[in-house]
Protein backbone atom coordinates (compact mmCIF):
# COMPACT_ATOMS: atom_id res chain seq x y z
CA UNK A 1 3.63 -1.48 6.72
CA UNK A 2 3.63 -5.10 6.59
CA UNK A 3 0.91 -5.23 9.15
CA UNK A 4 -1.40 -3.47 6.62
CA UNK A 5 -1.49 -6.18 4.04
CA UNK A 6 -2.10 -10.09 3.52
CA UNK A 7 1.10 -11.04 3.61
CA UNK A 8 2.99 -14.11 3.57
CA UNK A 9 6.53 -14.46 4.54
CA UNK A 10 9.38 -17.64 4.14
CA UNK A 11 12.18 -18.56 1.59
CA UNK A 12 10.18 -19.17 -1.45
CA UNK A 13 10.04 -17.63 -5.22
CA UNK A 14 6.22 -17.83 -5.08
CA UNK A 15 3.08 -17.65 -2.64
CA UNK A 16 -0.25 -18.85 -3.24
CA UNK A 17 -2.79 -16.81 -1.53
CA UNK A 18 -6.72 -18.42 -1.05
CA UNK A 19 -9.27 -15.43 -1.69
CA UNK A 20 -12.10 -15.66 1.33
CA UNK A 21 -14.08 -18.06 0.66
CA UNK A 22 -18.07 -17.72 1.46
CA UNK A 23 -20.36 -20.18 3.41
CA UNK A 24 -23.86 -20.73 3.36
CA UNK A 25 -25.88 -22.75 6.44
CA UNK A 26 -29.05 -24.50 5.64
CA UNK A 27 -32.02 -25.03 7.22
CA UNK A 28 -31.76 -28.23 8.94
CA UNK A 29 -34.72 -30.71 8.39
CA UNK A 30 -35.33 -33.77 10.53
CA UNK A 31 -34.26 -37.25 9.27
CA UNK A 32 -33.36 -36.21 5.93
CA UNK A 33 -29.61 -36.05 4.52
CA UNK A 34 -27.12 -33.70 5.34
CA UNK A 35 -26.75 -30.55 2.76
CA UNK A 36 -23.19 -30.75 2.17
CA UNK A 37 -21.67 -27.32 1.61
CA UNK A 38 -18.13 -26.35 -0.16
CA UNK A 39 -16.40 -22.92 -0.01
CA UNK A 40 -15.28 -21.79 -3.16
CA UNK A 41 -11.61 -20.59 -3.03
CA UNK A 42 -10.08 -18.90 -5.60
CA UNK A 43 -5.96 -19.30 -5.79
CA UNK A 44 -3.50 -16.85 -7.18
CA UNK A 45 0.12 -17.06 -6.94
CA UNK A 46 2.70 -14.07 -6.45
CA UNK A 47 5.83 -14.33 -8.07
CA UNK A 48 8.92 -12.72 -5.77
CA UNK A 49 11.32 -10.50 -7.36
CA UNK A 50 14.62 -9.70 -5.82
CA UNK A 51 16.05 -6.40 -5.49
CA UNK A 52 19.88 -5.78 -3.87
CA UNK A 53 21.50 -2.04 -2.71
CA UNK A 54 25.45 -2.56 -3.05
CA UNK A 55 27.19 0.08 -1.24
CA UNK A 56 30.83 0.79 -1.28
CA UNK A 57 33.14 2.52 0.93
CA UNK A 58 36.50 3.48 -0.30
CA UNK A 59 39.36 3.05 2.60
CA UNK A 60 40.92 6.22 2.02
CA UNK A 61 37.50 8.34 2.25
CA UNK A 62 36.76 6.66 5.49
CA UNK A 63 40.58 7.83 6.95
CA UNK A 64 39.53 11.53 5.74
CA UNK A 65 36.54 11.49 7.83
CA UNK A 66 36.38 12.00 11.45
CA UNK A 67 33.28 10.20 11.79
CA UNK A 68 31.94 6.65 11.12
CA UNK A 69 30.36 6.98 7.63
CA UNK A 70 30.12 3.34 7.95
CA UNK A 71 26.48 3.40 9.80
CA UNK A 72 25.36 6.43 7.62
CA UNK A 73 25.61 4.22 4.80
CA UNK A 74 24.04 1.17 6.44
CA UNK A 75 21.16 3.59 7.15
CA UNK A 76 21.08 4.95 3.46
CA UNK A 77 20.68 1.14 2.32
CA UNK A 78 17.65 -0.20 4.41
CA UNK A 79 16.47 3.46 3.30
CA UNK A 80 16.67 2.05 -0.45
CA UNK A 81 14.85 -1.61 0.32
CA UNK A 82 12.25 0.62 2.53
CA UNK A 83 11.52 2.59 -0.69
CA UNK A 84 11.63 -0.73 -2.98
CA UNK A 85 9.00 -2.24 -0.56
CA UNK A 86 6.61 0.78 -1.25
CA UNK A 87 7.35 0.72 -4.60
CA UNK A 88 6.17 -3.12 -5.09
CA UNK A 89 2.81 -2.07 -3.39
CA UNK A 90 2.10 0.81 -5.46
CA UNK A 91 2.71 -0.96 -8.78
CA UNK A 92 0.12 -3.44 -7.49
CA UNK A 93 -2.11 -1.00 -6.13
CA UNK A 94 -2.21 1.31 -9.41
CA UNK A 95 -1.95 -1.22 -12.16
CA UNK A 96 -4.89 -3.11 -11.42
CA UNK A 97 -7.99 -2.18 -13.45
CA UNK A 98 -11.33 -2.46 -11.18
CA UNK A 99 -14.41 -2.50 -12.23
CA UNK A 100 -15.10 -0.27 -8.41
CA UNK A 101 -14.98 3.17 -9.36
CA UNK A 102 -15.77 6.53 -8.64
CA UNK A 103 -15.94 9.52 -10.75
CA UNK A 104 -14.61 12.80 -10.60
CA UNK A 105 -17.31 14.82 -11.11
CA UNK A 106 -19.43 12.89 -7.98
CA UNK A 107 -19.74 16.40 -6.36
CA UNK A 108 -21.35 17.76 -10.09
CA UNK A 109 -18.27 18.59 -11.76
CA UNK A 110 -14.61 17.54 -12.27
CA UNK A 111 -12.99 17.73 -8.67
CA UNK A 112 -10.35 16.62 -6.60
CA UNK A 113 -11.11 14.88 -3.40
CA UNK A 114 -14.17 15.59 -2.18
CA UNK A 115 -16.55 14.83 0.88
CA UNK A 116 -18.97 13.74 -1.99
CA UNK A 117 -16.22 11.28 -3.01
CA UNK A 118 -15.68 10.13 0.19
CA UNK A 119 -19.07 9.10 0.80
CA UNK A 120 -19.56 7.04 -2.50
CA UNK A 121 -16.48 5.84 -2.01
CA UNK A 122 -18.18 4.42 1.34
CA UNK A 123 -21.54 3.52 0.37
CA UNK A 124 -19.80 1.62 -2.75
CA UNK A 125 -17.72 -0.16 -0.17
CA UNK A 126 -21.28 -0.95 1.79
CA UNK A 127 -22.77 -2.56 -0.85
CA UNK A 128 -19.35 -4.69 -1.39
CA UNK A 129 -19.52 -6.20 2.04
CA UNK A 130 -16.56 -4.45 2.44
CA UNK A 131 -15.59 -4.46 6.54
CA UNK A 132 -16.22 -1.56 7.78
CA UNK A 133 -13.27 -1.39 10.37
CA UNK A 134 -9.42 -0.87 8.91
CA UNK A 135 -10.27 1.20 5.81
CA UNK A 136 -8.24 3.50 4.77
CA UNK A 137 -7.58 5.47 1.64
CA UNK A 138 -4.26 5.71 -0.16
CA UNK A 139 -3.73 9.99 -1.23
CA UNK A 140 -1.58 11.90 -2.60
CA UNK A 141 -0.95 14.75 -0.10
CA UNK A 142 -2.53 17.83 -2.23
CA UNK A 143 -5.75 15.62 -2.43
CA UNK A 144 -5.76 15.65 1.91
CA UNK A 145 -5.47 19.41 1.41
CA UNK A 146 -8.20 19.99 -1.58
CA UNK A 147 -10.33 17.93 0.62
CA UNK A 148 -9.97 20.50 3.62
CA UNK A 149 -10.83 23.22 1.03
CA UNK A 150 -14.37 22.51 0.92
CA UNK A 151 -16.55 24.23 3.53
CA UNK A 152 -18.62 21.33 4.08
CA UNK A 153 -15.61 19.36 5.49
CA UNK A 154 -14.84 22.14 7.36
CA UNK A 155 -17.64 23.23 8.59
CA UNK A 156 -18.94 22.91 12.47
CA UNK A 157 -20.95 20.17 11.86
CA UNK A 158 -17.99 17.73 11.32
CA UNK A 159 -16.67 18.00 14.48
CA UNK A 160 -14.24 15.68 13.98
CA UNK A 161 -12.65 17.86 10.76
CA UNK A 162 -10.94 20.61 13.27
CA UNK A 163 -8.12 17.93 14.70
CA UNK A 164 -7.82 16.65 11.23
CA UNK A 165 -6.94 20.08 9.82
CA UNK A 166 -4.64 20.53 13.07
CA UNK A 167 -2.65 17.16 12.33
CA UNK A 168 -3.88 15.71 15.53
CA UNK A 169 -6.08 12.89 13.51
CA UNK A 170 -5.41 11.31 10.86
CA UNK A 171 -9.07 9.13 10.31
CA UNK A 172 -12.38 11.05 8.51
CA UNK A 173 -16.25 9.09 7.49
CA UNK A 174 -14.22 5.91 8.45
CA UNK A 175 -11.33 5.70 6.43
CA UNK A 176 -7.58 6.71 7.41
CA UNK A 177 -5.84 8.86 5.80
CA UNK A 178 -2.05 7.79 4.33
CA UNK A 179 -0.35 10.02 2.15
CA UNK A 180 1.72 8.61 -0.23
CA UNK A 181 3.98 11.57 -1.63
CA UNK A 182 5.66 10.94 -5.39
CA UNK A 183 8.86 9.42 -4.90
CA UNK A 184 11.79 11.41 -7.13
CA UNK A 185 14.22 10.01 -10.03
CA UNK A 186 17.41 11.05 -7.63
CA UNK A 187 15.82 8.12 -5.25
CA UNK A 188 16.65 5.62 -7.72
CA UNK A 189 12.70 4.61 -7.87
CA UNK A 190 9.98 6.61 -10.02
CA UNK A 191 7.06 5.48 -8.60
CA UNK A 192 3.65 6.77 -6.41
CA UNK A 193 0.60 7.50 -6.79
CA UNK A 194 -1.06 7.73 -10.84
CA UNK A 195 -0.66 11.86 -12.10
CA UNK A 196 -0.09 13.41 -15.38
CA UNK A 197 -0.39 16.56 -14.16
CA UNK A 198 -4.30 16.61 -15.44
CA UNK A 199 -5.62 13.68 -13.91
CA UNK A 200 -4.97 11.22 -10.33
CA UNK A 201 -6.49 8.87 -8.18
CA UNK A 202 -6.45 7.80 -4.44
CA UNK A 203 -7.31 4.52 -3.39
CA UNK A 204 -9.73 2.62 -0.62
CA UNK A 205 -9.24 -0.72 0.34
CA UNK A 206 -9.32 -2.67 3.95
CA UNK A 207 -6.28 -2.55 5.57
CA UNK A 208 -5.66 -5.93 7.73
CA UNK A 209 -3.24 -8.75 7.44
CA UNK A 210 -5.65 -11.39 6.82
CA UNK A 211 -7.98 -12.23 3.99
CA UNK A 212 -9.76 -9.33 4.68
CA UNK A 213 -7.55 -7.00 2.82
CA UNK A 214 -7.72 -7.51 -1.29
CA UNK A 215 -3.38 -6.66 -1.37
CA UNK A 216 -1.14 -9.75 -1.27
CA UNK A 217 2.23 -9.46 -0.06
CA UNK A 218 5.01 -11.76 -0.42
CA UNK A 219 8.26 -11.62 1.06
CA UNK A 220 11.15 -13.75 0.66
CA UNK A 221 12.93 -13.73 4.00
CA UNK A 222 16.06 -15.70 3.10
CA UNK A 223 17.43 -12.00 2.43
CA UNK A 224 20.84 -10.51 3.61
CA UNK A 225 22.28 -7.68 5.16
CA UNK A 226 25.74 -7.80 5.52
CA UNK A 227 28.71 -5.55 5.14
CA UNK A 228 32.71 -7.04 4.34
CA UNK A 229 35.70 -5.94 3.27
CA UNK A 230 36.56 -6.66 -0.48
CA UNK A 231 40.52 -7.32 -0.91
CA UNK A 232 40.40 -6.58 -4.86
CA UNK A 233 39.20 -3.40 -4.32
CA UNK A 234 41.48 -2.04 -1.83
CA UNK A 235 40.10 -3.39 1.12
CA UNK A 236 37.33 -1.32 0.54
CA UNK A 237 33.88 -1.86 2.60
CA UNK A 238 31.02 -3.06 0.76
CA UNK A 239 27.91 -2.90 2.27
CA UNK A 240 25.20 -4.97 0.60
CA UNK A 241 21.45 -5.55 1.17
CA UNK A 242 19.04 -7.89 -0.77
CA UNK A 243 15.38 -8.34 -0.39
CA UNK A 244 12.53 -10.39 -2.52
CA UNK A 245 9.53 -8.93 -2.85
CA UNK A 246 6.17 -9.86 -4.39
CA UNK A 247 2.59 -8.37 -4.53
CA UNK A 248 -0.57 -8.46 -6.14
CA UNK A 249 -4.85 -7.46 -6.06
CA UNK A 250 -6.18 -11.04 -5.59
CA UNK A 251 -9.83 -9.53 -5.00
CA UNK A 252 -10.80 -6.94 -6.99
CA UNK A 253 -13.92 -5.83 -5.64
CA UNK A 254 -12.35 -5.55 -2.49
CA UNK A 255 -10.47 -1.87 -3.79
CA UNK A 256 -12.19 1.28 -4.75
CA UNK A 257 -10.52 3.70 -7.38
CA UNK A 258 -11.50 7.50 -6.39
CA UNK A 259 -10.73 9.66 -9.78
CA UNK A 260 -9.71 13.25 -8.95
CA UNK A 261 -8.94 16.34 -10.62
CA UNK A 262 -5.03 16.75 -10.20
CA UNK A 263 -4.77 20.35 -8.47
């Protein structure tokens, strides 16, 4: 998901990420002396944090089995770091107040996603200079499905609606869909999307790895993956993977909140 994000990747503790800066030209006027222009550029730094998944094998299990429960647990480990990594966005994604946001009554009264939503949630964006291409909204799945409840998504006239409903498209008004389900205590990471049960929200933002998208990513790639065999413990196989991670909003007006109803 890397790709989705302004990221910035080496072995260091902390990036520094420029916001865009903006230009202005000047009329140019004949013998006289040159305007000089600046770009203001705003710099915020992102602290890494580092996060390890030590695995251990005991010798004797792995004689019981008649399989290599070796790779399983290899697999089981990048699974962990894969969760950590969405973990790291969310937090940055969900704790960061903004000033862009829309209400859940938009459609008249206190909803979950709605097509009403979805098109302040655009306009919003419009006035922003937001990009248009590459935005995408961050959902909790039940929101997707109260948004095909109403019969002016559905309807004929949104052609486009039918392969959504069908699974077959995943992009509606301009934004793409990604569904980011609640991640359980048994995972070892209690995280997602905001919801107390009463009350959620989904998120819009431009999704590019440049400037362009308000999420900085850091990521410390002096990490390890490794597995060995640890003689105090029996020879048993320890299988150990370490990542840092790092991310924060560094553009606020770049992200639109989208308040709905929990259903």
């Amino acid at each position: 998901m890397y790709n989705m994000f302004y990221t910035r990747m080496g072995a260091a503790e902390k990036f520094r990420f420029n916001k865009q800066g903006i230009a202005y030209s000047h009329k140019h006027l004949s013998n006289s002396p040159l305007v000089l222009g600046t770009i203001d550029h705003s710099v915020m730094e992102v602290p890494v944090t580092f996060y390890d998944v030590p695995l251990t094998i005991d010798p004797v299990e792995m004689k019981q089995l008649n399989f290599s429960i070796e790779q399983e647990y290899i697999k089981e480990a990048k699974n962990a770091l894969g969760r950590r990594k969405d973990a790291v966005l969310l937090d940055a994604i969900t704790s960061t107040a903004t000033l862009n946001v829309v209400p859940k009554d938009i459609s008249g009264a206190n909803a979950g996603l709605t097509l009403e939503a979805l098109q302040e949630t655009a306009a919003l964006m419009d006035t922003l200079s937001v990009p248009d291409i590459n935005r995408v909204i961050l959902l909790h799945p039940k929101q997707l499905h109260n948004l095909l409840k109403s019969t002016k998504v559905t309807s004929s006239d949104y052609n486009s609606v039918k392969a959504l409903v069908n699974g077959q498209l995943d992009t509606f008004y301009g934004f793409k869909f990604i569904k980011i389900p609640p991640f359980s205590a048994e995972k070892g990471i209690i995280t997602g999307l905001p919801d107390d049960g009463n009350d959620t929200a989904c998120y819009a933002f431009v999704a590019s790895g440049d400037s362009s998208c308000p999420i900085a990513v850091g990521v410390n790639t002096d990490i390890t993956f490794k597995t060995a065999e640890i003689p105090h413990m029996g020879f048993s196989t320890l299988i150990y993977g370490l990542i840092g991670l790092g991310a924060k909003i560094i553009d606020e007006k770049g992200i639109v909140k989208i308040n709905c109803v929990s259903l």
